[in-house]
Protein backbone atom coordinates (compact mmCIF):
# COMPACT_ATOMS: atom_id res chain seq x y z
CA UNK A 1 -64.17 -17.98 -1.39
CA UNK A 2 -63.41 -14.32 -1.24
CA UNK A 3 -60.79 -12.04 -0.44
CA UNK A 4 -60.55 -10.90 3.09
CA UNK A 5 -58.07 -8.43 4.42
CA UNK A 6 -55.29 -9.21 6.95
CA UNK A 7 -52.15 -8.27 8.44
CA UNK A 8 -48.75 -9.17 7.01
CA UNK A 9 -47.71 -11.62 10.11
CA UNK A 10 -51.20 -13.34 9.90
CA UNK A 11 -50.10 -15.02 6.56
CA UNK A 12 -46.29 -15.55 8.16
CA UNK A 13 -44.59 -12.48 6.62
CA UNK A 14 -43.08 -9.14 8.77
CA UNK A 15 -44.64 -6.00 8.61
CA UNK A 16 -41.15 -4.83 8.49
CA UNK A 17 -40.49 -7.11 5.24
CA UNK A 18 -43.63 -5.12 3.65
CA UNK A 19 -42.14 -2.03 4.67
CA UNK A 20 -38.79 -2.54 3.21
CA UNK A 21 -40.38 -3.49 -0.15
CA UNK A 22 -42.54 -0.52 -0.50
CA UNK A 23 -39.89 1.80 0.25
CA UNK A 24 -37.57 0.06 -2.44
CA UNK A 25 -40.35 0.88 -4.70
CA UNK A 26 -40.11 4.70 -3.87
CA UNK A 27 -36.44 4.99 -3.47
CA UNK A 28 -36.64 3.86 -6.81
CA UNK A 29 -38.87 6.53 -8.11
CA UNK A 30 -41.64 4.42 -9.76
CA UNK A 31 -45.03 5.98 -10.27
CA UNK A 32 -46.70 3.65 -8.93
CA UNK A 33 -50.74 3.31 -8.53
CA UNK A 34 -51.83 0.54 -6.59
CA UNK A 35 -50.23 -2.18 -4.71
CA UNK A 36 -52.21 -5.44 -3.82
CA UNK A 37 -50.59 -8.25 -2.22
CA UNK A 38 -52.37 -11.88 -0.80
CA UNK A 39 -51.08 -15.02 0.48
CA UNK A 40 -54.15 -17.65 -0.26
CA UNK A 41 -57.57 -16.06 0.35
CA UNK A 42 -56.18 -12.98 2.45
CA UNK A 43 -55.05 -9.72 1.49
CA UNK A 44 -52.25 -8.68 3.47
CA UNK A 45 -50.73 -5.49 1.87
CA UNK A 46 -53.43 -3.46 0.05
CA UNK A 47 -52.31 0.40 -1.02
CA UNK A 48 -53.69 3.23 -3.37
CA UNK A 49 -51.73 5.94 -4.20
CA UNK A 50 -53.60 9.03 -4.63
CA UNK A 51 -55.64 9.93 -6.93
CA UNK A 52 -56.07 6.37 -7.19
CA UNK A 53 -58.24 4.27 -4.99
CA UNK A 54 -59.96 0.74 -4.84
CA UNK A 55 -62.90 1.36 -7.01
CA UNK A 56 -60.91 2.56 -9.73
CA UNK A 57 -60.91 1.19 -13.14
CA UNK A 58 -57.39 0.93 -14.25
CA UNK A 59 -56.51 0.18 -17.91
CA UNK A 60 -54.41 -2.85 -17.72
CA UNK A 61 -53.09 -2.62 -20.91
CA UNK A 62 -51.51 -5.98 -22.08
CA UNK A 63 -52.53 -7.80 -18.87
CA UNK A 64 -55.65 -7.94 -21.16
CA UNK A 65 -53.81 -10.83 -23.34
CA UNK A 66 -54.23 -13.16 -20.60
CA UNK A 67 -58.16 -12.80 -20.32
CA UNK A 68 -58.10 -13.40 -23.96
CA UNK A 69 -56.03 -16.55 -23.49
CA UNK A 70 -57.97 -17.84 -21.13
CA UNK A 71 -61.38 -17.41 -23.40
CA UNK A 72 -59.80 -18.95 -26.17
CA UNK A 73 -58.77 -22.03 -24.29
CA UNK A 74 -62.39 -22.65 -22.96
CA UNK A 75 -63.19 -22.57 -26.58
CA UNK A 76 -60.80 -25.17 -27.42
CA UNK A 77 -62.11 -27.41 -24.17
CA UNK A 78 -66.09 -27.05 -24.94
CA UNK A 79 -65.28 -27.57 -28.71
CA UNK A 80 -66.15 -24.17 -30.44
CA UNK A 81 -62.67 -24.51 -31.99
CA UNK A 82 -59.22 -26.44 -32.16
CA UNK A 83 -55.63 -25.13 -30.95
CA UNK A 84 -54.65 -26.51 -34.91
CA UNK A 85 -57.10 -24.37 -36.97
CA UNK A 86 -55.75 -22.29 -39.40
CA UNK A 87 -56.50 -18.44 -37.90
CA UNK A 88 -57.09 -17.60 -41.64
CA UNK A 89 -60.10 -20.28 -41.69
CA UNK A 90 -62.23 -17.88 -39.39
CA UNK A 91 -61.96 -14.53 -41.46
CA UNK A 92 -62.33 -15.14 -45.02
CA UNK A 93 -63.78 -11.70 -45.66
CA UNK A 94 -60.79 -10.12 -44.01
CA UNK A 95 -58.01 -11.94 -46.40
CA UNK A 96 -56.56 -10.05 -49.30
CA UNK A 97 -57.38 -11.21 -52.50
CA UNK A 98 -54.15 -13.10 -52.80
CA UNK A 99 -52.84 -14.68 -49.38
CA UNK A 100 -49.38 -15.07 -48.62
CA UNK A 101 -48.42 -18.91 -47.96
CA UNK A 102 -46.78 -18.56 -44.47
CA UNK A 103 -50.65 -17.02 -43.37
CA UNK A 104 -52.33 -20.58 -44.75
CA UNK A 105 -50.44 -22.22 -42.11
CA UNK A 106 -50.40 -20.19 -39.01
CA UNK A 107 -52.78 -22.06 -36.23
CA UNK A 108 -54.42 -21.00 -33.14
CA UNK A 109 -51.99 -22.14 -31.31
CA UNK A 110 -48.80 -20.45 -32.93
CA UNK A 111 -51.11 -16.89 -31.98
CA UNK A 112 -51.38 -18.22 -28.67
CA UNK A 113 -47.72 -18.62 -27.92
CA UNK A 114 -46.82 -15.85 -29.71
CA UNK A 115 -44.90 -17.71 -32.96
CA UNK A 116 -47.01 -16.26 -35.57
CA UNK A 117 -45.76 -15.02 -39.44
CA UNK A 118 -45.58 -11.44 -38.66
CA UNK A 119 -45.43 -8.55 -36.12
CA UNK A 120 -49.10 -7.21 -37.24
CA UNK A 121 -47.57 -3.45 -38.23
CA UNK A 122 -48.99 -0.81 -36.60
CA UNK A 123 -52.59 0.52 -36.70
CA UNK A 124 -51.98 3.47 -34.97
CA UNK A 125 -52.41 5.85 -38.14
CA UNK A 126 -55.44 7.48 -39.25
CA UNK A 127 -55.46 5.04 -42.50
CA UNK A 128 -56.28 2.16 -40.46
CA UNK A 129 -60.31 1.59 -39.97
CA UNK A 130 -60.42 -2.36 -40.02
CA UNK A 131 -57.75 -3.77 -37.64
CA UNK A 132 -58.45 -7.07 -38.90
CA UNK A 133 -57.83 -6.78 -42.59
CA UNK A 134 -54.52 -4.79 -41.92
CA UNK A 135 -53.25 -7.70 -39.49
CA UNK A 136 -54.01 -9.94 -42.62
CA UNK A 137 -52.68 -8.08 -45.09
CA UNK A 138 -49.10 -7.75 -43.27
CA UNK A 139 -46.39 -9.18 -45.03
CA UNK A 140 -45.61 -11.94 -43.24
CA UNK A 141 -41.54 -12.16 -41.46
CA UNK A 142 -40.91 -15.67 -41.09
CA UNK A 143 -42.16 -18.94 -40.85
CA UNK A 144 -45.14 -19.29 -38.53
CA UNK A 145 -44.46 -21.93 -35.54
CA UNK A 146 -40.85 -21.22 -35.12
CA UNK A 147 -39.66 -17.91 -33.44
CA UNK A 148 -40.76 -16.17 -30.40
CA UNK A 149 -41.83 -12.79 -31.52
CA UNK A 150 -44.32 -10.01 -29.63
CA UNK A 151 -47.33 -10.28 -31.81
CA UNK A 152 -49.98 -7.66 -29.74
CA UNK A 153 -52.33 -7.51 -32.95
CA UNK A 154 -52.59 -11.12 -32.82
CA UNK A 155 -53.78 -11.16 -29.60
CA UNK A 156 -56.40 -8.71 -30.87
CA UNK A 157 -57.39 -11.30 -33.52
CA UNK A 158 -58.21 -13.91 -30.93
CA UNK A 159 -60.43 -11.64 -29.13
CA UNK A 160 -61.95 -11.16 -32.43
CA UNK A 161 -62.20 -14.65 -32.94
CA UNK A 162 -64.22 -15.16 -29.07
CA UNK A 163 -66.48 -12.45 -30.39
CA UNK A 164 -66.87 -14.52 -34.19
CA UNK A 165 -67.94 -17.89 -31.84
CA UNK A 166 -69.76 -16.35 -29.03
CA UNK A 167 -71.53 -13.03 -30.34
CA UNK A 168 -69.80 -11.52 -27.23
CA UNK A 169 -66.67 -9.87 -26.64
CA UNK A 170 -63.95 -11.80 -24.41
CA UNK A 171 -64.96 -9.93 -21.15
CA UNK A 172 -68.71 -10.35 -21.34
CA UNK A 173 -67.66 -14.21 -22.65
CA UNK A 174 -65.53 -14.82 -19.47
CA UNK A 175 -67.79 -13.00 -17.19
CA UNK A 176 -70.70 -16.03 -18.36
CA UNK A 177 -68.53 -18.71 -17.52
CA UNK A 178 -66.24 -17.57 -14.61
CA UNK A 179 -65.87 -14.03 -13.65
CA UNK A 180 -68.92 -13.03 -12.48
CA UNK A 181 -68.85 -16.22 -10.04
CA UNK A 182 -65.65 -15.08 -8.40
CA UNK A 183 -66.90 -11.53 -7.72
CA UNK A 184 -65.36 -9.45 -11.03
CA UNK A 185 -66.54 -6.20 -10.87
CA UNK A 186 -69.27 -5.34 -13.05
CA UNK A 187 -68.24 -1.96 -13.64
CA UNK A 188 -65.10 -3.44 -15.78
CA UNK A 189 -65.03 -3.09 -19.44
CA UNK A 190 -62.76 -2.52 -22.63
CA UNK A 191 -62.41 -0.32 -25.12
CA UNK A 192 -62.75 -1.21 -28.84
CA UNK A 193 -60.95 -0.65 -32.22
CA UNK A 194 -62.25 1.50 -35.07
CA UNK A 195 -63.66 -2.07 -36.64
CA UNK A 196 -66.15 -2.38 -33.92
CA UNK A 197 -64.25 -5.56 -32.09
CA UNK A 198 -62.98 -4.96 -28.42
CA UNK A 199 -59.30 -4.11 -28.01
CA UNK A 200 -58.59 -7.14 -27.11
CA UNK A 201 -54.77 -6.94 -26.68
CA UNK A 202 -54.63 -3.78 -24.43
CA UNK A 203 -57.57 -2.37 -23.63
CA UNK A 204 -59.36 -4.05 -20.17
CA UNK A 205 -59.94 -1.62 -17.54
CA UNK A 206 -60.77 -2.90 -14.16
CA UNK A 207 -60.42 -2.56 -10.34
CA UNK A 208 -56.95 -4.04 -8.69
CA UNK A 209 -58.77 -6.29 -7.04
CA UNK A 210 -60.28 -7.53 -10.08
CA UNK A 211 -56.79 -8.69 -11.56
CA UNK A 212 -56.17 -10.43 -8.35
CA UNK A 213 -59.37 -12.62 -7.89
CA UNK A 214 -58.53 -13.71 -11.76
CA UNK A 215 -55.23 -14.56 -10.96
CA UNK A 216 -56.32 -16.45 -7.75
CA UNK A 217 -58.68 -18.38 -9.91
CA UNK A 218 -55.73 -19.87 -11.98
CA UNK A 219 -53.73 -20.22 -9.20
CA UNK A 220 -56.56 -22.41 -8.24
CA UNK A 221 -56.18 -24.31 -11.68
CA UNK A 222 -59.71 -22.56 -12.37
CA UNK A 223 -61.58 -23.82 -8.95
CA UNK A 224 -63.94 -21.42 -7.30
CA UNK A 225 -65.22 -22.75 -3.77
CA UNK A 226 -65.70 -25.58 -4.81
CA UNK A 227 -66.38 -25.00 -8.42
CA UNK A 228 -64.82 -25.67 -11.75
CA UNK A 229 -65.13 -22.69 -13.50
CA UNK A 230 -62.46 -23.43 -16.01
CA UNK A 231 -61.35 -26.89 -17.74
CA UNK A 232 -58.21 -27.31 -15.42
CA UNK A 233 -56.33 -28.40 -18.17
CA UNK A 234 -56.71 -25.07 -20.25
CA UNK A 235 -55.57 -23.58 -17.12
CA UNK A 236 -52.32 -25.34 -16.71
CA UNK A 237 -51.49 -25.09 -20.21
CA UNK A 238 -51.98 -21.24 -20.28
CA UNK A 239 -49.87 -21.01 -17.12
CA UNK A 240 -47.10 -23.42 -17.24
CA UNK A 241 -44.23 -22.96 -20.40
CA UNK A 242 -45.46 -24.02 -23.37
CA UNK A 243 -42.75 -22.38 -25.86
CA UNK A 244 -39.03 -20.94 -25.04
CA UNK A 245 -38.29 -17.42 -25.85
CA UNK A 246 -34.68 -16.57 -24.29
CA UNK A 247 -33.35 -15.54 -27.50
CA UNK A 248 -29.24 -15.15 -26.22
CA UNK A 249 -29.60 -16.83 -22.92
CA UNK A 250 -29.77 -14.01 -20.71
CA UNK A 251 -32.32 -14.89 -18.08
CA UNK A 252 -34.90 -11.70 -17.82
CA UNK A 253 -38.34 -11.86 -17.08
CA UNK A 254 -39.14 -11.86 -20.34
CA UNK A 255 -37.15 -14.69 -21.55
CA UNK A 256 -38.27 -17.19 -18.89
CA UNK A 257 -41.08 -19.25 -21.30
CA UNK A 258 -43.97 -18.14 -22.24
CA UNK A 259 -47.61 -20.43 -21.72
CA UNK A 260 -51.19 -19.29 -23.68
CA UNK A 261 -50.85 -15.48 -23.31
CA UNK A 262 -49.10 -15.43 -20.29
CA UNK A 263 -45.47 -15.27 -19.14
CA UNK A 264 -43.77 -17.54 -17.34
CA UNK A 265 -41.46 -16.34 -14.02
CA UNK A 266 -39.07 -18.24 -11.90
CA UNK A 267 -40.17 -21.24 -9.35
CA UNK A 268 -43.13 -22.00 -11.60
CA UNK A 269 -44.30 -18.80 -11.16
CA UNK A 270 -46.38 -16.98 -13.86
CA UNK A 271 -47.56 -13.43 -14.54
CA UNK A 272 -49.73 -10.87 -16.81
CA UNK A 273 -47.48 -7.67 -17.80
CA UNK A 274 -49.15 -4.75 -19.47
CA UNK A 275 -47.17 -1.27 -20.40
CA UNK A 276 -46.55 1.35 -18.34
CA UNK A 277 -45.97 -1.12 -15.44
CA UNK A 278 -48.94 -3.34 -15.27
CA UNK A 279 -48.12 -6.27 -13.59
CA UNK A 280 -49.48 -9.35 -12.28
CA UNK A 281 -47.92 -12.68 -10.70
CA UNK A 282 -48.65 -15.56 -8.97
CA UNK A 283 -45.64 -17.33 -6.79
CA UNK A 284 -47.19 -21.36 -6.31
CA UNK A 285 -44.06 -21.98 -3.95
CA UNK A 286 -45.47 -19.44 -1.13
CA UNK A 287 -49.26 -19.42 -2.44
CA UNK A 288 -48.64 -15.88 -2.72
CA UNK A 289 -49.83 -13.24 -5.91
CA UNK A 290 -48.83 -9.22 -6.52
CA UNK A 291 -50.56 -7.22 -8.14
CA UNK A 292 -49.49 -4.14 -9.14
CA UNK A 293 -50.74 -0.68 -11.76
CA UNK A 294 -48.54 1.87 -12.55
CA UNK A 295 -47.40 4.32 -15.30
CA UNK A 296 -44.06 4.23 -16.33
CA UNK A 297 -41.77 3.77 -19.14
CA UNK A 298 -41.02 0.29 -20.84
CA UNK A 299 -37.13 0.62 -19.42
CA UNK A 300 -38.41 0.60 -16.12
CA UNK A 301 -40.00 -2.45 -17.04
CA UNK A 302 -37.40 -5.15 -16.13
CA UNK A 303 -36.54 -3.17 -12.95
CA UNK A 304 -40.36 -3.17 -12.01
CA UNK A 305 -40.44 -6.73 -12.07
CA UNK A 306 -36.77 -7.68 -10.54
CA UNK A 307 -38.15 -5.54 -7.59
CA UNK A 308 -41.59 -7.32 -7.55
CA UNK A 309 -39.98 -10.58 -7.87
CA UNK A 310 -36.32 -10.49 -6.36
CA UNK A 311 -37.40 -8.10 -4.13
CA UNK A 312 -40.06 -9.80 -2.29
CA UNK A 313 -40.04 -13.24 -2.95
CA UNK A 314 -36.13 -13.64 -2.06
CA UNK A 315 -36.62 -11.89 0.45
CA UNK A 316 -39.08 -13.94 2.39
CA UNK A 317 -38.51 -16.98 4.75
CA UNK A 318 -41.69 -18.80 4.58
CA UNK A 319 -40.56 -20.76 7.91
CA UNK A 320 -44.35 -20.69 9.74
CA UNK A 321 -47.86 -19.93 8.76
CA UNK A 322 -48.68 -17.17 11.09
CA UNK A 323 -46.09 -15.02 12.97
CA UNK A 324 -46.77 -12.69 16.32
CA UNK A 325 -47.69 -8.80 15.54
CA UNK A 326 -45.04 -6.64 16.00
CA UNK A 327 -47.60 -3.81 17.08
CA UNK A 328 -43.98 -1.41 16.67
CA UNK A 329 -43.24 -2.28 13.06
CA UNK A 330 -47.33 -3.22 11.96
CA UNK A 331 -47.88 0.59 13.40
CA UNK A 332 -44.91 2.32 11.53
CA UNK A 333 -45.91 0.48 8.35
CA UNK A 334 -49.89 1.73 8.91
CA UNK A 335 -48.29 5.19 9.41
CA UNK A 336 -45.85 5.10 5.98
CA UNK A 337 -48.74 4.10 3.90
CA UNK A 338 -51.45 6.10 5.47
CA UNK A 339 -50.82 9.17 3.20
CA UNK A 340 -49.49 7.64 -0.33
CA UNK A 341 -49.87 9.78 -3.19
CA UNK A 342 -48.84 9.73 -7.13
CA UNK A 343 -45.14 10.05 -7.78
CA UNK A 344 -43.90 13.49 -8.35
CA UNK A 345 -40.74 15.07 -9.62
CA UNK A 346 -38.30 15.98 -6.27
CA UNK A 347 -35.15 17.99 -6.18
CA UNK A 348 -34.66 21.90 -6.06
CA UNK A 349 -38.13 24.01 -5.80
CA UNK A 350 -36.73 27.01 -6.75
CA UNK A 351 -34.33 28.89 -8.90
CA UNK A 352 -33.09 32.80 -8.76
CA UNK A 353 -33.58 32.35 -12.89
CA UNK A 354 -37.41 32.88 -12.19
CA UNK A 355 -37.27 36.37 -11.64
CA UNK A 356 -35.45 36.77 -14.73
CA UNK A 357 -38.37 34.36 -16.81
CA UNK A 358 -41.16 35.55 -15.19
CA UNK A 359 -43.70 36.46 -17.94
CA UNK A 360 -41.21 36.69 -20.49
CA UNK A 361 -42.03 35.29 -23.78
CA UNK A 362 -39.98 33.11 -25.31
CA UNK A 363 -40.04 32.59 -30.02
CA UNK A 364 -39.33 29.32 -31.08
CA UNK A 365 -37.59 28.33 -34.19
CA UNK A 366 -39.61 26.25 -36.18
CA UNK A 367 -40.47 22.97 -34.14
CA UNK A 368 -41.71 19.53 -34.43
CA UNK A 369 -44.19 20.13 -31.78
CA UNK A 370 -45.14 23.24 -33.65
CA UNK A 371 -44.99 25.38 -30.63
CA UNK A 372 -44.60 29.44 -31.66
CA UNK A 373 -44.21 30.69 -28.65
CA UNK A 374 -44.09 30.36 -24.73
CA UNK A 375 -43.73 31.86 -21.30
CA UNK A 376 -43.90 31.02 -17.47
CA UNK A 377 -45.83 32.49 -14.18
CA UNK A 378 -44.36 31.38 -11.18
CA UNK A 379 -45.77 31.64 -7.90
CA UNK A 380 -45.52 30.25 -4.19
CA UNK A 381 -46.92 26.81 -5.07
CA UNK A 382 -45.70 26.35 -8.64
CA UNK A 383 -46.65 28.27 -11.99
CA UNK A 384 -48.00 28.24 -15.19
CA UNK A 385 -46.64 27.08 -18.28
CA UNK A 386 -48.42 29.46 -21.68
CA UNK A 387 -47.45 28.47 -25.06
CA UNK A 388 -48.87 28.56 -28.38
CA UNK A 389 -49.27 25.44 -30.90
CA UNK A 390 -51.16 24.02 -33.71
CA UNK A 391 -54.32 24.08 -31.62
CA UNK A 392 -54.01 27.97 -30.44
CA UNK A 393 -53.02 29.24 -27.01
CA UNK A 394 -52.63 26.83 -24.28
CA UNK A 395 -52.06 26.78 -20.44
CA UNK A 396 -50.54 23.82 -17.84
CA UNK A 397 -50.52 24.45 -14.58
CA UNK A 398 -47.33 22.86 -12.47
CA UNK A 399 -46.79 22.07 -8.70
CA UNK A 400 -43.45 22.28 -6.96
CA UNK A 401 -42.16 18.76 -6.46
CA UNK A 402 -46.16 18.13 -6.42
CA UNK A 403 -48.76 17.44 -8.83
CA UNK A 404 -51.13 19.93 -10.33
CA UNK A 405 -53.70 17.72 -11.41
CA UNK A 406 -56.15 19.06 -14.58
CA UNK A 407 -57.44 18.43 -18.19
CA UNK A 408 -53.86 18.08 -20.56
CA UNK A 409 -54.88 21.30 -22.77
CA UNK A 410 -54.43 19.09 -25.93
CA UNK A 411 -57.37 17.99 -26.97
CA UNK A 412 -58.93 15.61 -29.56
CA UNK A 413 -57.43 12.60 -28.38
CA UNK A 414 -58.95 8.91 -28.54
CA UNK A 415 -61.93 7.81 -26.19
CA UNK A 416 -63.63 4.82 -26.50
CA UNK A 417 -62.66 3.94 -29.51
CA UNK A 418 -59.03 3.92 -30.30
CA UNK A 419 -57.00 5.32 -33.16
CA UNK A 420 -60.31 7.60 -33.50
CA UNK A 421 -60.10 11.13 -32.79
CA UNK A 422 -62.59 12.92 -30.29
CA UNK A 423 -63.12 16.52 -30.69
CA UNK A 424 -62.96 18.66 -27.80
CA UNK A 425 -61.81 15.65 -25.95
CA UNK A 426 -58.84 15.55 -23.43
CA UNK A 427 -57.06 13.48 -21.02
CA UNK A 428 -56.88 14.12 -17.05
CA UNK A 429 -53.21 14.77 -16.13
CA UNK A 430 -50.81 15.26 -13.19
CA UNK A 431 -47.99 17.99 -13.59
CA UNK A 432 -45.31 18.46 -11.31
CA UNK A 433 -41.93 20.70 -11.55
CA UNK A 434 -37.93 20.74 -10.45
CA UNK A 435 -35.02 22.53 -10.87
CA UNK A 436 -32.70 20.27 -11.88
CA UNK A 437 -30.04 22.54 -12.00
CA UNK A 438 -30.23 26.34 -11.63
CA UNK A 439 -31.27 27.04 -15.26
CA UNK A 440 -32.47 23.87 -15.99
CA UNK A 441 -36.49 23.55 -15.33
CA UNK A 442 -38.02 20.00 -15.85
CA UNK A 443 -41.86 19.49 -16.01
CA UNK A 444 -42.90 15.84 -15.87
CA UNK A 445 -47.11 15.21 -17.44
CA UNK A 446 -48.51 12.12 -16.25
CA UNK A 447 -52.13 11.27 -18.34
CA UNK A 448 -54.14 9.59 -15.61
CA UNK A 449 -56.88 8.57 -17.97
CA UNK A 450 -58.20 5.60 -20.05
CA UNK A 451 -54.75 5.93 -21.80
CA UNK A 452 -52.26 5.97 -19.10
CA UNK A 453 -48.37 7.88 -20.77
CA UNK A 454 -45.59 10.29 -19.59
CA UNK A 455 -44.63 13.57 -21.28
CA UNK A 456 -40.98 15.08 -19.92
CA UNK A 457 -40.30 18.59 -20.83
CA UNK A 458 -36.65 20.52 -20.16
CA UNK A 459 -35.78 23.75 -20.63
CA UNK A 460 -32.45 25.06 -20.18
CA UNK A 461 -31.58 28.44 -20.28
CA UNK A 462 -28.60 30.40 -21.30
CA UNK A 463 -28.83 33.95 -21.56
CA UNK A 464 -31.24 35.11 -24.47
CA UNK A 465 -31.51 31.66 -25.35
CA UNK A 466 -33.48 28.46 -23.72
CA UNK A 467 -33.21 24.89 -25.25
CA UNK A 468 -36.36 22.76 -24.95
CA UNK A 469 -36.25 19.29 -24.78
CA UNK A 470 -39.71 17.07 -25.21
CA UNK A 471 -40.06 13.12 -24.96
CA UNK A 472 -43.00 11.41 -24.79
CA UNK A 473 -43.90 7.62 -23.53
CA UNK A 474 -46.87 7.01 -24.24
CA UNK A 475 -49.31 5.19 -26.84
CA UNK A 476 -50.59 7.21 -29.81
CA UNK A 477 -51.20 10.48 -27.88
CA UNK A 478 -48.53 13.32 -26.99
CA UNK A 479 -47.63 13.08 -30.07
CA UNK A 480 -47.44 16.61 -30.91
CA UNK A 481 -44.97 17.03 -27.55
CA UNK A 482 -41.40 15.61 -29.26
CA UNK A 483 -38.57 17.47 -30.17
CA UNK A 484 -35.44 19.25 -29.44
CA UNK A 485 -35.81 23.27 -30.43
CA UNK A 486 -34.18 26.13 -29.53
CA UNK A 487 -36.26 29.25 -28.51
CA UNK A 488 -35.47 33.24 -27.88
CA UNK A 489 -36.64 36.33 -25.62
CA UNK A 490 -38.92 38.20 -27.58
């Protein structure tokens, strides 16, 4: 079995229903970076936007959980471990010297389902070198086995664990016993933690494609032409709802059940998520999985998935297996896609302010982002954005409701190792610009990296005076960039 590529009415859908779903998607202003969609074996919606492209190796950020499910359960089926262990019976020599007794009884399984003692903390500071002794040495919240609560660095301990059992981190252990076999790509890997263990929890990066073929394989219940790859009951388990987690009875889609590091969806339906709009699902009723990669913020989160969800799967009257091309509505959907590029800012291009700004240099009152001083060049296409921080003089370029793609002028930030600073190092970045109102300039950053994160600026003017606004989405970088300050003409 392998993927081959179709059109929408081959697989009894509408080009026109396509259509309609990828323009919700841009009317609703979601940076979207790759679209794949496939009824059985056949692709019949496949779009990059640019930069991106099908070779690209996206980080899939918590969509990595469900790998790491999946390699635990094969553990649990070929006997390397048991759902019941105690998690605290595999690391003795990351334990602190007294151990709390809520941590003696937290099992496998509780990790698994996300019902563990604690929330893990954060090791996102510069103190933390051993992920695994500071997920140990939390204080624990609550009983272990009883509430629903978003563990991610307990996710990180079961990769861990695969790598304890196997010698081999989750990826290399799942591409031994299934994902080679179904075509993964071999140029997929993950980062790793300051310890030396993979990232287990949020750090896969792979090709589009590669997310779909491994969430065809569980639609399959773990069958491969033929094949068991995977023990088809480790499958269903991980996929169907093991544990309830609608805390006030408001039906989201992330309150729908939860299975072994994967959430459930409606109709029996289950999907991968991962930040910044990583998203995965696979619909049983109509035999049909989405994948999509993105980079937005966590708000847009529920929307993403009401649109992926409600606004396909509703949408869709599976009444025949094949319907007859429209050649009309198959061309004008060729034609909308031919040509789709990375979201940018859109509004007003210009503003009779900039002849006022132009090369004027702004002083800042002391900052949180530590900026001194700034100025703007505009020109034709878009400008430049000077400024002085921390670091020294820097420069960011800016399209007109476009992107200006280049290095983020930042540097030091995390490479393969995370939570680890890399001189000289930066992240690649899209920049694009709008008047929002006529003395109101927003710049929008989007890192288009390993680390995937947003960085809004705003300035608004007012005579002598411009107020700058900074927010930042994004995972241990852009730190520096957040703040309200107020800044004057030199």
């Amino acid at each position: 079995m392998s993927f081959v590529n179709t059109t929408p009415e081959q697989v009894g859908i509408s080009s026109k229903q396509v259509l309609r779903y990828l323009k919700r998607l841009e009317d609703a202003k979601f940076p979207i970076h790759s679209l794949i969609m496939a009824r059985g074996d056949q692709i019949f919606a496949e779009y990059y936007w640019k930069p991106f492209h099908k070779d690209y190796c996206h980080r899939m950020y918590s969509q990595t959980k469900s790998f790491v499910g999946i390699a635990i359960g094969e553990l649990a089926k070929r006997g390397k471990l048991s759902l019941d262990d105690k998690i605290i019976e595999y690391f003795p020599d990351k334990l602190p010297e007294t151990v709390h007794p809520f941590w003696k009884e937290q099992t496998i399984r509780h990790m698994l389902t996300m019902h563990t003692c604690t929330d893990g903390g954060t090791w996102f500071v510069p103190s933390c070198t051993d992920r695994l002794k500071t997920y140990f040495a939390s204080e624990p919240r609550r009983y272990p086995g009883t509430v629903f609560c978003y563990d991610s660095s307990g996710s990180f301990v079961l990769g861990a664990l695969v790598e304890r059992l196997t010698g081999k981190t989750f990826l290399d252990y799942l591409r031994e016993i299934c994902l080679d076999e179904i075509g993964f790509s071999k140029e997929a890997y993950v980062l790793y933690c300051p310890g030396g263990e993979a990232w287990a929890d949020s750090a896969l990066l792979c090709k589009p494609r590669d997310m779909a073929l491994f969430c065809r394989l569980l639609g399959n219940g773990g069958k491969w032409n033929g094949k068991q790859l995977l023990d088809p009951d480790n499958v269903r388990e991980a996929t169907s709802k093991q544990v309830d987690n609608n805390y006030f009875g408001v039906n989201t889609f992330k309150s729908l059940g939860y299975g072994h590091q994967i959430w459930m969806s409606d109709d029996g339906a289950f999907a991968f998520q991962g930040m910044h709009g990583q998203h995965t699902i696979y619909h049983p009723k109509s035999d049909i999985l989405i994948t999509v990669t993105g980079s937005y913020a966590e708000s847009y989160a529920q929307m993403i998935c009401e649109h992926i969800y409600r606004g396909f799967f509703e949408d869709i009257a599976f009444t025949a297996d094949t319907l007859p091309l429209d050649t009309t509505d198959y061309d004008e959907l060729c034609a909308y896609t031919a040509d789709l590029s990375l979201f940018a800012l859109s509004g007003e291009t210009h503003s009779d302010w900039e002849q006022e700004l132009n090369g004027v240099v702004f002083k800042a009152e002391p900052n949180g982002p530590q900026i001194t001083e700034f100025s703007f060049a505009f020109d034709n296409d878009g400008g430049v954005f000077r400024y002085e921080n921390a670091q020294g003089k820097k420069a960011l370029r800016f399209g007109r409701c476009r992107n200006e793609f280049q290095p983020f002028p930042q540097t030091g930030y995390s490479k393969e190792t995370g939570n680890t600073p890399c001189e000289g190092h930066t992240y690649h970045c899209a920049v694009s610009a709008v008047w929002r109102q006529p003395n109101k300039l927003a710049l929008y950053v989007q890192a288009i990296d390993e680390y995937f994160g947003s960085l809004e600026m705003e300035f608004a003017f007012n005579g002598d005076y411009v107020v700058v606004n900074m927010i930042h989405t994004a995972e241990a970088f852009f730190t520096e960039y957040c703040g309200q300050f107020t800044a004057k003409k030199m």
